[in-house]
Structure formats: structure tokens, C-alpha cells
PDB file of N, CA and C in Angstrom:
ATOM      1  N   UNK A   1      -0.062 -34.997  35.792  1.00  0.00           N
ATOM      2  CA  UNK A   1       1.051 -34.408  36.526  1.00  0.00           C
ATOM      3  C   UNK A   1       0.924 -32.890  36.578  1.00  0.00           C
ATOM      4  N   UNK A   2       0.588 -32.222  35.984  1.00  0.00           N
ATOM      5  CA  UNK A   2       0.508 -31.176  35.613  1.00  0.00           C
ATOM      6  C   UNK A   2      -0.861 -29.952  36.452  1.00  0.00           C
ATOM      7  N   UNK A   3      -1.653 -30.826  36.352  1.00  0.00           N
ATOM      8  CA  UNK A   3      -2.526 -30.557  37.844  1.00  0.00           C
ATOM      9  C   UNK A   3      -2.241 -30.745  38.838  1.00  0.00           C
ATOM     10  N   UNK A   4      -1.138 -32.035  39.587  1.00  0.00           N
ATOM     11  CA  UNK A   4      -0.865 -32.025  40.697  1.00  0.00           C
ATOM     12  C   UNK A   4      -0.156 -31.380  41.341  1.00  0.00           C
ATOM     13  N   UNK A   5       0.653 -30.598  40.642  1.00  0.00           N
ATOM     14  CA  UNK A   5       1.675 -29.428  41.032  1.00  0.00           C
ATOM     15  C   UNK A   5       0.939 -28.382  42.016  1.00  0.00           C
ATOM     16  N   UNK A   6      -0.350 -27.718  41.082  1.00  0.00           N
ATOM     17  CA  UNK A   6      -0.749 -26.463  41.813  1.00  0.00           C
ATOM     18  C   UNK A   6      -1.773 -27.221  43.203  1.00  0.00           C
ATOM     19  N   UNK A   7      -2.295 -28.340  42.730  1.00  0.00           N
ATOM     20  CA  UNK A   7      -2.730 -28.730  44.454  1.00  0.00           C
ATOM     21  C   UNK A   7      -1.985 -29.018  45.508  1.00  0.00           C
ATOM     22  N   UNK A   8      -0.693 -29.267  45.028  1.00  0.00           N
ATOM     23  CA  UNK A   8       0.329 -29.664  46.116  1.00  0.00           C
ATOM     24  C   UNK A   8       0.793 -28.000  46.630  1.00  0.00           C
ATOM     25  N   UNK A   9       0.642 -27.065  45.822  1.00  0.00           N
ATOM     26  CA  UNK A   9       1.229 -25.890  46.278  1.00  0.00           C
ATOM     27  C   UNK A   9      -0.134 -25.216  47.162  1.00  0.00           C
ATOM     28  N   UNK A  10      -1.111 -25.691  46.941  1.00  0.00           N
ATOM     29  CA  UNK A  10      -2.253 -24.877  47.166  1.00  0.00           C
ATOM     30  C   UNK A  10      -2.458 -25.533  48.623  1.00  0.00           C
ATOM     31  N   UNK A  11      -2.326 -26.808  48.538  1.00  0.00           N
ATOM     32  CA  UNK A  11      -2.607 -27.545  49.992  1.00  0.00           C
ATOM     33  C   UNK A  11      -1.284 -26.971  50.939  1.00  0.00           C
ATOM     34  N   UNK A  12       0.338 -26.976  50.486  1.00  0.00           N
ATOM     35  CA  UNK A  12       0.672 -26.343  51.411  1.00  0.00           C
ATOM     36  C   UNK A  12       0.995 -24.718  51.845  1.00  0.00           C
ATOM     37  N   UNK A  13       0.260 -23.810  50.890  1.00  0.00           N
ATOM     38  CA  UNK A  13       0.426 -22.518  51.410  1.00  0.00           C
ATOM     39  C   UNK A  13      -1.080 -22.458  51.973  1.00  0.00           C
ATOM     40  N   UNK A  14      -2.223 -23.315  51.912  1.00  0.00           N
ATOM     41  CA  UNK A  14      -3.509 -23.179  52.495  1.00  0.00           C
ATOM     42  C   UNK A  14      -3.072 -23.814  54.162  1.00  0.00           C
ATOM     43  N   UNK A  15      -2.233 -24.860  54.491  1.00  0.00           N
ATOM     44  CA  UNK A  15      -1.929 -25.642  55.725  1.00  0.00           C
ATOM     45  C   UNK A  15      -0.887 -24.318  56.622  1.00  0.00           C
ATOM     46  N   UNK A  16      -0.452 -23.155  55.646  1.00  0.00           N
ATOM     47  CA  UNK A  16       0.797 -22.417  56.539  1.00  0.00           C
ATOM     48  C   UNK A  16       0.187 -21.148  56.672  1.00  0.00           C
ATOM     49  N   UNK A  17      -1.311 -21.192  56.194  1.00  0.00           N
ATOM     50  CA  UNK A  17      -1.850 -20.049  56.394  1.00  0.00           C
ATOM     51  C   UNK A  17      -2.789 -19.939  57.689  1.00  0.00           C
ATOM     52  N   UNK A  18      -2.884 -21.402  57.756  1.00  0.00           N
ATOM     53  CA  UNK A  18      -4.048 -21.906  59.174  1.00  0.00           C
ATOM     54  C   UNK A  18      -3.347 -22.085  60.452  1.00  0.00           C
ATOM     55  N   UNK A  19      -1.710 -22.194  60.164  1.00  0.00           N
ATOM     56  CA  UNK A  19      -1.120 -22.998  61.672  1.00  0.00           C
ATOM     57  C   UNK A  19      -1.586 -22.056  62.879  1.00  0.00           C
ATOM     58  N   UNK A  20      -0.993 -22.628  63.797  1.00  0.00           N
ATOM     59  CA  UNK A  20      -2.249 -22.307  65.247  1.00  0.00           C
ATOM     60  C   UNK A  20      -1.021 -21.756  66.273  1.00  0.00           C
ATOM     61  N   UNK A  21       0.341 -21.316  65.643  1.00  0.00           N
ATOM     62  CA  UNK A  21       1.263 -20.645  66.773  1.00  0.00           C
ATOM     63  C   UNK A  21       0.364 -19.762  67.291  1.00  0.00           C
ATOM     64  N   UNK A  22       0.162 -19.371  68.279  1.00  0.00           N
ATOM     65  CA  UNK A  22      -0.529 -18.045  69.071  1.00  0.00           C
ATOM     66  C   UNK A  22       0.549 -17.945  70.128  1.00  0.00           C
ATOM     67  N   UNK A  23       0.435 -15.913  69.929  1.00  0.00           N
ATOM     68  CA  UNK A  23       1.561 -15.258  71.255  1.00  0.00           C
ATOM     69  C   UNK A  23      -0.281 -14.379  71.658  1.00  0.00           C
ATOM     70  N   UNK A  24       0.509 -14.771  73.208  1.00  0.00           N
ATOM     71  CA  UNK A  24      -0.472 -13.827  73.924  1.00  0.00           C
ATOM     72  C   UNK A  24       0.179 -12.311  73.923  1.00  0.00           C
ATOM     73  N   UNK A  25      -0.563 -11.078  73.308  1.00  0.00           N
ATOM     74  CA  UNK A  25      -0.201  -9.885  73.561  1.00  0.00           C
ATOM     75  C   UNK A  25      -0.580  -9.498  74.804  1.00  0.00           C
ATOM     76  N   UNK A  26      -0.137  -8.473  75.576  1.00  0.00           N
ATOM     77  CA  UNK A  26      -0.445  -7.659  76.733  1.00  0.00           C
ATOM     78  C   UNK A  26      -1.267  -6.070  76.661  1.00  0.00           C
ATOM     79  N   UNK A  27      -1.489  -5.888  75.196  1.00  0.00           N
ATOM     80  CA  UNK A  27      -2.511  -4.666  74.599  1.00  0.00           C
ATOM     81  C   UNK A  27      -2.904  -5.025  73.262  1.00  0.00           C
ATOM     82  N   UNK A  28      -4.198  -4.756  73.458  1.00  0.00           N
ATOM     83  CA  UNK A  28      -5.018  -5.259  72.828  1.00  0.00           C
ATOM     84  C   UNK A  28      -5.009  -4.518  71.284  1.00  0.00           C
ATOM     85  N   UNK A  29      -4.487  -3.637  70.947  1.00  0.00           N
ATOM     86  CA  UNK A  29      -3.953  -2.958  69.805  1.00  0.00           C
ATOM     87  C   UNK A  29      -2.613  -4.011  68.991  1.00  0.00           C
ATOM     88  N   UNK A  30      -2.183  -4.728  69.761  1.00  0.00           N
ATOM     89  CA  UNK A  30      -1.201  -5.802  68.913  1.00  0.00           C
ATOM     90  C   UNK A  30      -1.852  -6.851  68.512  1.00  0.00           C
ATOM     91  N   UNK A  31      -3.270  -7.405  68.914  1.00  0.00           N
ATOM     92  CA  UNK A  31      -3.838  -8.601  68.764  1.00  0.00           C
ATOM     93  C   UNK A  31      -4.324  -8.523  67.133  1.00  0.00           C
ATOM     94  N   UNK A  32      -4.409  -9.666  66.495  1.00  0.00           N
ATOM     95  CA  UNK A  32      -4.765 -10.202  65.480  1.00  0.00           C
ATOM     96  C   UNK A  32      -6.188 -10.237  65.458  1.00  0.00           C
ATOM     97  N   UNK A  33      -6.374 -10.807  66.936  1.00  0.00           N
ATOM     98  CA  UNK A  33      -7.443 -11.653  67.196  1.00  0.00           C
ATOM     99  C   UNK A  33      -8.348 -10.855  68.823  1.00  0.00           C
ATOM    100  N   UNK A  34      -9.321 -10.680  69.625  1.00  0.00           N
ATOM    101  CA  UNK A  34      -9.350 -10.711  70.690  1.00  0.00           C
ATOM    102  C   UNK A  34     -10.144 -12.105  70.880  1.00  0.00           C
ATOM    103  N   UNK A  35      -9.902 -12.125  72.501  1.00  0.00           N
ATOM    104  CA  UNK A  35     -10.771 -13.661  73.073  1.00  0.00           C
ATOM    105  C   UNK A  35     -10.971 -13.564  73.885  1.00  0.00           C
ATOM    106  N   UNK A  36     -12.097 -14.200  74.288  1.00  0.00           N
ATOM    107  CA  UNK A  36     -12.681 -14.242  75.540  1.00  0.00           C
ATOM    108  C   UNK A  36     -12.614 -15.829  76.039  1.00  0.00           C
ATOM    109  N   UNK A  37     -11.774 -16.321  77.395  1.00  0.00           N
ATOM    110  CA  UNK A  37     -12.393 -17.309  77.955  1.00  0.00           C
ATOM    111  C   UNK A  37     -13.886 -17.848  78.555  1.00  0.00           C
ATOM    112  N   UNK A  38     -14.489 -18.562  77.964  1.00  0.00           N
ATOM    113  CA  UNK A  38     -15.876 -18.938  78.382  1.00  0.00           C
ATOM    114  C   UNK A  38     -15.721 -19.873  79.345  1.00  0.00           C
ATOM    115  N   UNK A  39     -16.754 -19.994  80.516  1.00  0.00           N
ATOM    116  CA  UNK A  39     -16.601 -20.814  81.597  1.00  0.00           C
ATOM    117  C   UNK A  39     -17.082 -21.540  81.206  1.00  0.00           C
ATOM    118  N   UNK A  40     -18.345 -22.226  79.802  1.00  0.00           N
ATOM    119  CA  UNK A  40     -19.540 -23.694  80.155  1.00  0.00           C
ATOM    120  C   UNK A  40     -18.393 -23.658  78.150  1.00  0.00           C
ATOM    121  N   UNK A  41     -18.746 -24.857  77.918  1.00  0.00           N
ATOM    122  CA  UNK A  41     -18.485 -25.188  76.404  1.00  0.00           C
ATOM    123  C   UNK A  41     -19.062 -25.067  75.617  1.00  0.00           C
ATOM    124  N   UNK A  42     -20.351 -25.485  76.045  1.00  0.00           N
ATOM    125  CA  UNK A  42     -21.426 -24.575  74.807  1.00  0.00           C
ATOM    126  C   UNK A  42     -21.441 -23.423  74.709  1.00  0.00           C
ATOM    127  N   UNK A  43     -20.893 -22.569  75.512  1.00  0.00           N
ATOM    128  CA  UNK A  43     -21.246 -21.077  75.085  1.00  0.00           C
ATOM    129  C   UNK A  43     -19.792 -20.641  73.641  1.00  0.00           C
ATOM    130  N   UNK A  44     -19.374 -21.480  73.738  1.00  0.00           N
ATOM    131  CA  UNK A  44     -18.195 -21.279  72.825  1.00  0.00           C
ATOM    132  C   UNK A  44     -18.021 -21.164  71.817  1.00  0.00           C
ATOM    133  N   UNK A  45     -17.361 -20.960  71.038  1.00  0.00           N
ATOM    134  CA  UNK A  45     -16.864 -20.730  69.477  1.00  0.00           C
ATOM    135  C   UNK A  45     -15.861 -21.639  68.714  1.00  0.00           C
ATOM    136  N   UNK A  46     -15.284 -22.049  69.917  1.00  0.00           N
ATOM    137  CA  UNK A  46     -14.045 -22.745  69.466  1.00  0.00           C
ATOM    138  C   UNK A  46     -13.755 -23.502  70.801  1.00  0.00           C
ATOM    139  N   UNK A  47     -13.297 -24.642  70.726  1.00  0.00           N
ATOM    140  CA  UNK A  47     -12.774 -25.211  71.562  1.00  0.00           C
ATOM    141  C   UNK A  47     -11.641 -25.283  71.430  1.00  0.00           C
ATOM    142  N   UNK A  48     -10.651 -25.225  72.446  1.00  0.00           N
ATOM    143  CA  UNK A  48      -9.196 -25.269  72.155  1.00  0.00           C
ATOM    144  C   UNK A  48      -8.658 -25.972  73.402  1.00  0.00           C
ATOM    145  N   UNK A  49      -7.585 -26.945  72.732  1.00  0.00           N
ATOM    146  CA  UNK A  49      -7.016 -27.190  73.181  1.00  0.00           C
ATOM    147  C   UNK A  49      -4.725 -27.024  73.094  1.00  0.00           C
ATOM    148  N   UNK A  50      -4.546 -26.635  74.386  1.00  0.00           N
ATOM    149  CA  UNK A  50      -3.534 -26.221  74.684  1.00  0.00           C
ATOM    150  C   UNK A  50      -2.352 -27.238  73.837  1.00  0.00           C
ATOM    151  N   UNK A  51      -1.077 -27.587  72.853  1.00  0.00           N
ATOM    152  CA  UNK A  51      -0.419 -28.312  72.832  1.00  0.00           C
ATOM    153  C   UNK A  51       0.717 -28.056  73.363  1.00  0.00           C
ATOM    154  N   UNK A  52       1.876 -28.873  73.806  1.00  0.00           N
ATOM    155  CA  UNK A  52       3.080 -28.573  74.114  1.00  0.00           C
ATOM    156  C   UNK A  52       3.922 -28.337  73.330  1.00  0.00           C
ATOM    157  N   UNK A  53       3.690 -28.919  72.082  1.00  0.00           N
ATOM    158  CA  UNK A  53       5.248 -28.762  70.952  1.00  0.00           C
ATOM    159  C   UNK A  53       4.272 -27.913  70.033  1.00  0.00           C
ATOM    160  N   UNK A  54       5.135 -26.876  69.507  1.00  0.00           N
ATOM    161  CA  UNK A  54       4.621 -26.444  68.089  1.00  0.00           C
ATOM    162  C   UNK A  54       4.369 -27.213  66.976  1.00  0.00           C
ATOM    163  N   UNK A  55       4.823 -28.202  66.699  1.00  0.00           N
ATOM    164  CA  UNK A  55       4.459 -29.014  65.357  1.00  0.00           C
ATOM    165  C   UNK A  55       3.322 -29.591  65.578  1.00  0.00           C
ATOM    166  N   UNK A  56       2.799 -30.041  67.026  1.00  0.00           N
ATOM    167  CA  UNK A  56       1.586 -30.469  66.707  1.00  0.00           C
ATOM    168  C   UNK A  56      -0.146 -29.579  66.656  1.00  0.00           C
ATOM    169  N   UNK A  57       0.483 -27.915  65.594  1.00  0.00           N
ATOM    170  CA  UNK A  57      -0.124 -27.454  66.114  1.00  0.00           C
ATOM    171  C   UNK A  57      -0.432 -26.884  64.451  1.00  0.00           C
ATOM    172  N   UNK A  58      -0.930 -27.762  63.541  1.00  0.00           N
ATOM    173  CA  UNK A  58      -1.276 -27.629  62.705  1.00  0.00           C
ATOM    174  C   UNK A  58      -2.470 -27.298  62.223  1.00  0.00           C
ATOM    175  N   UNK A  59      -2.847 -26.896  61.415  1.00  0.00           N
ATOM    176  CA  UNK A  59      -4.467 -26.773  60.517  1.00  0.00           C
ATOM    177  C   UNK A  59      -5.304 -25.744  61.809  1.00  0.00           C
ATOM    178  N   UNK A  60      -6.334 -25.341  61.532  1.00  0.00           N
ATOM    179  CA  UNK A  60      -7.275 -24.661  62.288  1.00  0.00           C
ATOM    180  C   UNK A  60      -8.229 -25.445  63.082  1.00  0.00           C
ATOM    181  N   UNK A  61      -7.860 -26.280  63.826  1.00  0.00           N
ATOM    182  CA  UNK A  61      -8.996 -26.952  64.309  1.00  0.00           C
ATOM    183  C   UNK A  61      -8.906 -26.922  66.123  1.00  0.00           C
ATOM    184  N   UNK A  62      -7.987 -25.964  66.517  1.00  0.00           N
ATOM    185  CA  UNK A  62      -8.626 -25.646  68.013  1.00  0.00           C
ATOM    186  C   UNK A  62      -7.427 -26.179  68.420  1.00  0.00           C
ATOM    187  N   UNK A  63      -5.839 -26.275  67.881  1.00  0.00           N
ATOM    188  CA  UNK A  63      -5.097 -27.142  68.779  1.00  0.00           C
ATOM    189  C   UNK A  63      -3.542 -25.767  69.026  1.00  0.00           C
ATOM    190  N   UNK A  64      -3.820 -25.336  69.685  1.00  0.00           N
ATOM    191  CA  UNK A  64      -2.675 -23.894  69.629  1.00  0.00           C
ATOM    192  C   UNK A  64      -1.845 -24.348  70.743  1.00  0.00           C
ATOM    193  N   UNK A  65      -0.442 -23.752  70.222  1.00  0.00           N
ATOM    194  CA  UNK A  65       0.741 -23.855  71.173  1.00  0.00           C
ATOM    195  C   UNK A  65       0.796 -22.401  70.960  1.00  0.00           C
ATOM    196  N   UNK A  66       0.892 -22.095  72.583  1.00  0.00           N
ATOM    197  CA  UNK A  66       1.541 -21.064  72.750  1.00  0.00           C
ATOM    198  C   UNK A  66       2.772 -20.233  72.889  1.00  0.00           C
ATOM    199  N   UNK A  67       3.322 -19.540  72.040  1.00  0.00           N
ATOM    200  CA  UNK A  67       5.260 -19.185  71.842  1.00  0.00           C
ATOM    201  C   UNK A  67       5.207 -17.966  73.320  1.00  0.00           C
ATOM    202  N   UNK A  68       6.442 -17.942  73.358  1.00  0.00           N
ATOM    203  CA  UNK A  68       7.572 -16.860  74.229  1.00  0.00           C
ATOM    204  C   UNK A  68       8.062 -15.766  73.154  1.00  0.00           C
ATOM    205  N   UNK A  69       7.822 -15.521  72.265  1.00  0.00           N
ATOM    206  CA  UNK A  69       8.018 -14.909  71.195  1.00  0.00           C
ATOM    207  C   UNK A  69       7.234 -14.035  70.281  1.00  0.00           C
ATOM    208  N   UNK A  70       7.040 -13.586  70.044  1.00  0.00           N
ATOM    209  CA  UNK A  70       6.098 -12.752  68.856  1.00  0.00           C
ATOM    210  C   UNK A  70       6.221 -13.114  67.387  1.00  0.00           C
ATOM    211  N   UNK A  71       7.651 -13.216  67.989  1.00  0.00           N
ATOM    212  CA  UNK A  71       7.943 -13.307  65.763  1.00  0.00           C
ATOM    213  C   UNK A  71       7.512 -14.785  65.922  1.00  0.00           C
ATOM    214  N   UNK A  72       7.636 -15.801  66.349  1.00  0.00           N
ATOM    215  CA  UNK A  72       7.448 -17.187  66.489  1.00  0.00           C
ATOM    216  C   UNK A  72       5.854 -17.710  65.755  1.00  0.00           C
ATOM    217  N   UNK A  73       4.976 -16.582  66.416  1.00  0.00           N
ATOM    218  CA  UNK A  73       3.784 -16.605  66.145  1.00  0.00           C
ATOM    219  C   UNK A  73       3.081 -16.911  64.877  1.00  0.00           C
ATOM    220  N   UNK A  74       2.301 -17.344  64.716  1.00  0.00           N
ATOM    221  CA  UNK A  74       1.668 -16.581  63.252  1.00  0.00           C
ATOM    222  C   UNK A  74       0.630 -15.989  63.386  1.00  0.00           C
ATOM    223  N   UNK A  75       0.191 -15.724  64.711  1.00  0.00           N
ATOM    224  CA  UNK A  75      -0.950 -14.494  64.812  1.00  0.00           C
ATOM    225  C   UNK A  75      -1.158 -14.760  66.209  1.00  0.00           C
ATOM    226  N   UNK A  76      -1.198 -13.040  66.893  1.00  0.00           N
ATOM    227  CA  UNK A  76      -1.242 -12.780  68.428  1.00  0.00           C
ATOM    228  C   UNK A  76      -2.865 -12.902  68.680  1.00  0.00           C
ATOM    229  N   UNK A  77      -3.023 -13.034  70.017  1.00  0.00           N
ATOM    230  CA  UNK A  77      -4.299 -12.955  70.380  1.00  0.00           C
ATOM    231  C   UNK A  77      -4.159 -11.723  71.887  1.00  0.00           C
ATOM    232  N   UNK A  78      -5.371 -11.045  72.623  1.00  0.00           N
ATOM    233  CA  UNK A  78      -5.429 -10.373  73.080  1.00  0.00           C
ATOM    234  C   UNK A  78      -6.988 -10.637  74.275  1.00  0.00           C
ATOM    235  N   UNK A  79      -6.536 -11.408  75.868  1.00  0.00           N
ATOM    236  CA  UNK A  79      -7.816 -12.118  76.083  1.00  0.00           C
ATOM    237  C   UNK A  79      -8.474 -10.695  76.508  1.00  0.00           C
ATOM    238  N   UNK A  80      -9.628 -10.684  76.281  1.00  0.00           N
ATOM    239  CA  UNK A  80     -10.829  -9.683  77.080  1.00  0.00           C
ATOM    240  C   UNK A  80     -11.225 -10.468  78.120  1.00  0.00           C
ATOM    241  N   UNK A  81     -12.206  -9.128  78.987  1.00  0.00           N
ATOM    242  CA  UNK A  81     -12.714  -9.643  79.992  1.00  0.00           C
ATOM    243  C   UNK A  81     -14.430 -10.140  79.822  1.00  0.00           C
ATOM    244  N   UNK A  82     -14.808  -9.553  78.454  1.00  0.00           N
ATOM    245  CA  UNK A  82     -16.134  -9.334  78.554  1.00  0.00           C
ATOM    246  C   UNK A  82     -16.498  -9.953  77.119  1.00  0.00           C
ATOM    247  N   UNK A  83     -17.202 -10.907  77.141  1.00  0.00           N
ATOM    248  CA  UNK A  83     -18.237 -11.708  75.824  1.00  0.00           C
ATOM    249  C   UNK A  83     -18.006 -10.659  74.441  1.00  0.00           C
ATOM    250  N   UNK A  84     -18.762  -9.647  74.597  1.00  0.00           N
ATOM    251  CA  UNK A  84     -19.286  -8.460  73.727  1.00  0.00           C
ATOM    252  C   UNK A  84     -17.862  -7.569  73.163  1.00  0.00           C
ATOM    253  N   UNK A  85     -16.397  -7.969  73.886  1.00  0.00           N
ATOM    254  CA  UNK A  85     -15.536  -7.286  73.373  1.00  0.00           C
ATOM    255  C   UNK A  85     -14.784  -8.154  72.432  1.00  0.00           C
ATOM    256  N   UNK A  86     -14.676  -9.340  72.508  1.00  0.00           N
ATOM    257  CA  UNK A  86     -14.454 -10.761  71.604  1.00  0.00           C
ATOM    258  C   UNK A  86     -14.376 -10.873  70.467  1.00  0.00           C
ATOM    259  N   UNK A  87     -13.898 -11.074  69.435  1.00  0.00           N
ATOM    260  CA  UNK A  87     -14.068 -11.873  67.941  1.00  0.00           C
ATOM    261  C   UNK A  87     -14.620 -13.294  68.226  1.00  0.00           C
ATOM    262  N   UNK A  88     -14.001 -13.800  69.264  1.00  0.00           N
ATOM    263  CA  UNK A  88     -14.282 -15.388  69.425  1.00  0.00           C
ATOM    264  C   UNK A  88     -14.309 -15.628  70.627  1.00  0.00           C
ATOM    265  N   UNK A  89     -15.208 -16.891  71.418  1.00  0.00           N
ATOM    266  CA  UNK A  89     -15.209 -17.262  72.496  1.00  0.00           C
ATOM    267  C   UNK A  89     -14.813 -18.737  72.251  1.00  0.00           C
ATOM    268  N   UNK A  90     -13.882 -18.494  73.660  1.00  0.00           N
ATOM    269  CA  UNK A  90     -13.317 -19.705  73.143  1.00  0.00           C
ATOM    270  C   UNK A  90     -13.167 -20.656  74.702  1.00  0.00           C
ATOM    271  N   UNK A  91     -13.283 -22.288  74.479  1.00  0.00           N
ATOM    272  CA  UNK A  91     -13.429 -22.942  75.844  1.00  0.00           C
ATOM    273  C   UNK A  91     -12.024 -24.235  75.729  1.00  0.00           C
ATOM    274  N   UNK A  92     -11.487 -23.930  77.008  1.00  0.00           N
ATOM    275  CA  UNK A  92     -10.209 -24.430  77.195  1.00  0.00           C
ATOM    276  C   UNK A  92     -10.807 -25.919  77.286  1.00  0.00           C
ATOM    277  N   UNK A  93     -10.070 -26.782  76.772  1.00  0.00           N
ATOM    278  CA  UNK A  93     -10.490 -28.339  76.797  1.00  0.00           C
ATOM    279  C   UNK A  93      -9.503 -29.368  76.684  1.00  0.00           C
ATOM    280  N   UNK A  94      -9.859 -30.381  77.591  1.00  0.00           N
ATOM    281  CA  UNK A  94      -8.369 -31.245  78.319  1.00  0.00           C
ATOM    282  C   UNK A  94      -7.912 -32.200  77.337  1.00  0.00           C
ATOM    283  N   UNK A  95      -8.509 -32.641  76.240  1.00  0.00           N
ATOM    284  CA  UNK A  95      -7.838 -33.464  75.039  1.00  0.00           C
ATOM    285  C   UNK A  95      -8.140 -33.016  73.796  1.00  0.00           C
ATOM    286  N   UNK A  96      -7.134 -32.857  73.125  1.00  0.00           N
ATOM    287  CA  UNK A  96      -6.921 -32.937  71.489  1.00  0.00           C
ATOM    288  C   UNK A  96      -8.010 -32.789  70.474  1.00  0.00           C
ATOM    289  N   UNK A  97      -8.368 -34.471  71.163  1.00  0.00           N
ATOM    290  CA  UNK A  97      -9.536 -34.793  69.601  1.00  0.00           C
ATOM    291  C   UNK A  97     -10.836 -34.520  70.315  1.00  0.00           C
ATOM    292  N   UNK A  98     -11.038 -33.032  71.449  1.00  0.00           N
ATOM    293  CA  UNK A  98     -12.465 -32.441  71.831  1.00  0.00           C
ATOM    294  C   UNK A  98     -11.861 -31.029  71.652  1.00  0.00           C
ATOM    295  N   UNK A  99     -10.884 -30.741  70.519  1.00  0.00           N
ATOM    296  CA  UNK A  99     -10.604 -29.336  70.093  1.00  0.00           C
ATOM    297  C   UNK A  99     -11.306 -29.347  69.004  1.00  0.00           C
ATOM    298  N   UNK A 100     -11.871 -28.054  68.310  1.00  0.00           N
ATOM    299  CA  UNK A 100     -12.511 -27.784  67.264  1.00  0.00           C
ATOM    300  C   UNK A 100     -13.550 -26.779  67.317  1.00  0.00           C
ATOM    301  N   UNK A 101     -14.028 -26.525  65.887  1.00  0.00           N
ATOM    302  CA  UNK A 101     -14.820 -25.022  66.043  1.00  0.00           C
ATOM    303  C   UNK A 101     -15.947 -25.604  65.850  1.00  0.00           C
ATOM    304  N   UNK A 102     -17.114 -25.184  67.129  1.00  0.00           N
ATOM    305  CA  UNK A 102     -18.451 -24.967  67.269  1.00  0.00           C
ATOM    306  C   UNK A 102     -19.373 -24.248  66.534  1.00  0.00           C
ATOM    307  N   UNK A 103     -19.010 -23.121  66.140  1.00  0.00           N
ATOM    308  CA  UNK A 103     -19.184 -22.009  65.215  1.00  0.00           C
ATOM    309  C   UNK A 103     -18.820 -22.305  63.962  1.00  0.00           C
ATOM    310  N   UNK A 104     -18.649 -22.822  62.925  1.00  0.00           N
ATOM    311  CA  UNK A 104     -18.169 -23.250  61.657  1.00  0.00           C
ATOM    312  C   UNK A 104     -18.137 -21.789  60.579  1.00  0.00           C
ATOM    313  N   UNK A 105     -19.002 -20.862  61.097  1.00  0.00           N
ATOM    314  CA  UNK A 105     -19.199 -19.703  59.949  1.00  0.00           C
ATOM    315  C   UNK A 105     -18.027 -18.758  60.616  1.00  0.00           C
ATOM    316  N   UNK A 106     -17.354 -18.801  61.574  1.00  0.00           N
ATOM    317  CA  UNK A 106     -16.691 -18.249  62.233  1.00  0.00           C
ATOM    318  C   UNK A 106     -14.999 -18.014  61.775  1.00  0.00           C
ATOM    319  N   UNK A 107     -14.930 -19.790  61.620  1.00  0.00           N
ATOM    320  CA  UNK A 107     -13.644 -19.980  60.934  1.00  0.00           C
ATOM    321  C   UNK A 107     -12.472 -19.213  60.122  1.00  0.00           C
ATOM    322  N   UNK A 108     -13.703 -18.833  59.083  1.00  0.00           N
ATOM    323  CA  UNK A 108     -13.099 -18.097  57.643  1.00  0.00           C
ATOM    324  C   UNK A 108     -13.209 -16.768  58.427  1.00  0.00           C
ATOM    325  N   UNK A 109     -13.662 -16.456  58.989  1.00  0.00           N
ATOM    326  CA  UNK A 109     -13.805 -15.172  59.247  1.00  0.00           C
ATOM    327  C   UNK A 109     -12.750 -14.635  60.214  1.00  0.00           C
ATOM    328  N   UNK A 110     -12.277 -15.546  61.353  1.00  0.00           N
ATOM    329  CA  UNK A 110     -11.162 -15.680  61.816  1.00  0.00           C
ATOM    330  C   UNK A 110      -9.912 -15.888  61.058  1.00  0.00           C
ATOM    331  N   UNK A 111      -9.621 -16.541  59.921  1.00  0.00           N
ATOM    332  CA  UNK A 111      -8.929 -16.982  59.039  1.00  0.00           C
ATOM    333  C   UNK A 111      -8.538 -15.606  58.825  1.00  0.00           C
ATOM    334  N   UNK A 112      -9.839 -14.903  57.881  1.00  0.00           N
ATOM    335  CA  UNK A 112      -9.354 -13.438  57.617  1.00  0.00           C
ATOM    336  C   UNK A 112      -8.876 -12.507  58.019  1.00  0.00           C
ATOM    337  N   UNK A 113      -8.756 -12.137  59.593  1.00  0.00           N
ATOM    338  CA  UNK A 113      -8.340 -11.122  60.053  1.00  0.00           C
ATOM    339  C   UNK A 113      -7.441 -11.457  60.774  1.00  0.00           C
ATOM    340  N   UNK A 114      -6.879 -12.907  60.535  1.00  0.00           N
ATOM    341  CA  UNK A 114      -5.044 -13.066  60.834  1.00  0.00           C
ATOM    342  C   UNK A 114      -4.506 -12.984  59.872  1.00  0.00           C
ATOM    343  N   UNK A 115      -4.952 -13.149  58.615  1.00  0.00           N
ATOM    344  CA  UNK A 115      -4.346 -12.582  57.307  1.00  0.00           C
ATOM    345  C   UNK A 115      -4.408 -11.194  56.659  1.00  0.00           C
ATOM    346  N   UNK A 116      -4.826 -10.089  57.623  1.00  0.00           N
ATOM    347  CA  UNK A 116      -4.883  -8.769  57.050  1.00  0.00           C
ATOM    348  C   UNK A 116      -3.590  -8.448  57.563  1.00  0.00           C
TER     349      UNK A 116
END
């Protein structure tokens, strides 16, 4: 019992550190994050797919709802126009379970600089 405490705390401040609210900023000095839309899927980093409700927009695996809000968020993004100005490239994709990161070394690294 006594071990299960700190994994239960660890699994849910690790699950509220990943959720996938994203606000689109309009200057790129508010972004968390920048992105670039990629036109082919392989060129990508991440596949994402769009959800409608926020709850189903858990863990890091490419499934973001987008808020009307800022505070709503848990980290803004900022799209570029150009590959080379990017943290991540990322390819819009029409179901769920074809969201996910292509890039795997990318992740944590993304992870990190929505948590600074």
C-alpha cells in the first residue's frame, strides 16, 4: 500500500502534465511551442489529430482540442510559415488512432518547453 500511493500521484501529475489543450496564439512571442503545418505525413513529427471535446484530449499522443481561451490551455502554440522556424512539424490527420509522434526523441523535448 504504501508504494501505491506515490505511483498513483506520479501517474496523475505525469497524465496533467501531458494534456493536449492547445490555444492558437496570433504572435509568436506567446507560443510555448512554434509549428509548422506539413503537406505529405512523412515529413512530420507528429501527427495530430483535431478532437471536439476537451476530455478526449488526454496524454501526448497527437490528439489536441483546440480552446477559445488562453487560460483554458495548457500550452499555446504559434503556426510558422517555414519548416526551419518550427520546434515541430506537424501533419493534420482524419482519425484518432493515426494520431501520434513520428519523431519519438522529440516528445520529451516538447514536453519540456511547455513546462518552462
Amino acid at each position: 500500500m504504501k508504494n501505491t500511493i506515490p505511483i498513483l500521484i506520479f501517474i496523475l501529475i505525469n497524465q496533467d502534465l501531458q494534456a493536449q489543450k492547445v490555444f492558437q496564439t496570433n504572435a509568436e512571442y506567446k507560443a510555448d511551442i512554434t509549428v509548422v503545418e506539413v503537406d505529405q505525413e512523412y515529413k512530420a513529427d507528429l501527427l495530430v489529430y483535431k478532437v471536439d471535446r476537451d476530455y478526449k484530449a488526454s496524454g501526448n499522443e497527437g490528439r489536441w482540442f483546440f480552446t477559445d481561451r488562453e487560460y483554458q490551455a495548457d500550452f499555446a502554440i504559434f503556426f510558422v510559415e517555414r519548416e526551419y522556424q518550427a520546434d515541430i512539424k506537424v501533419f493534420i490527420v482524419d482519425s484518432g488512432y493515426k494520431a501520434g509522434w513520428r519523431e519519438e526523441s522529440l516528445k520529451n523535448e516538447i514536453e519540456r518547453l511547455i513546462n518552462e
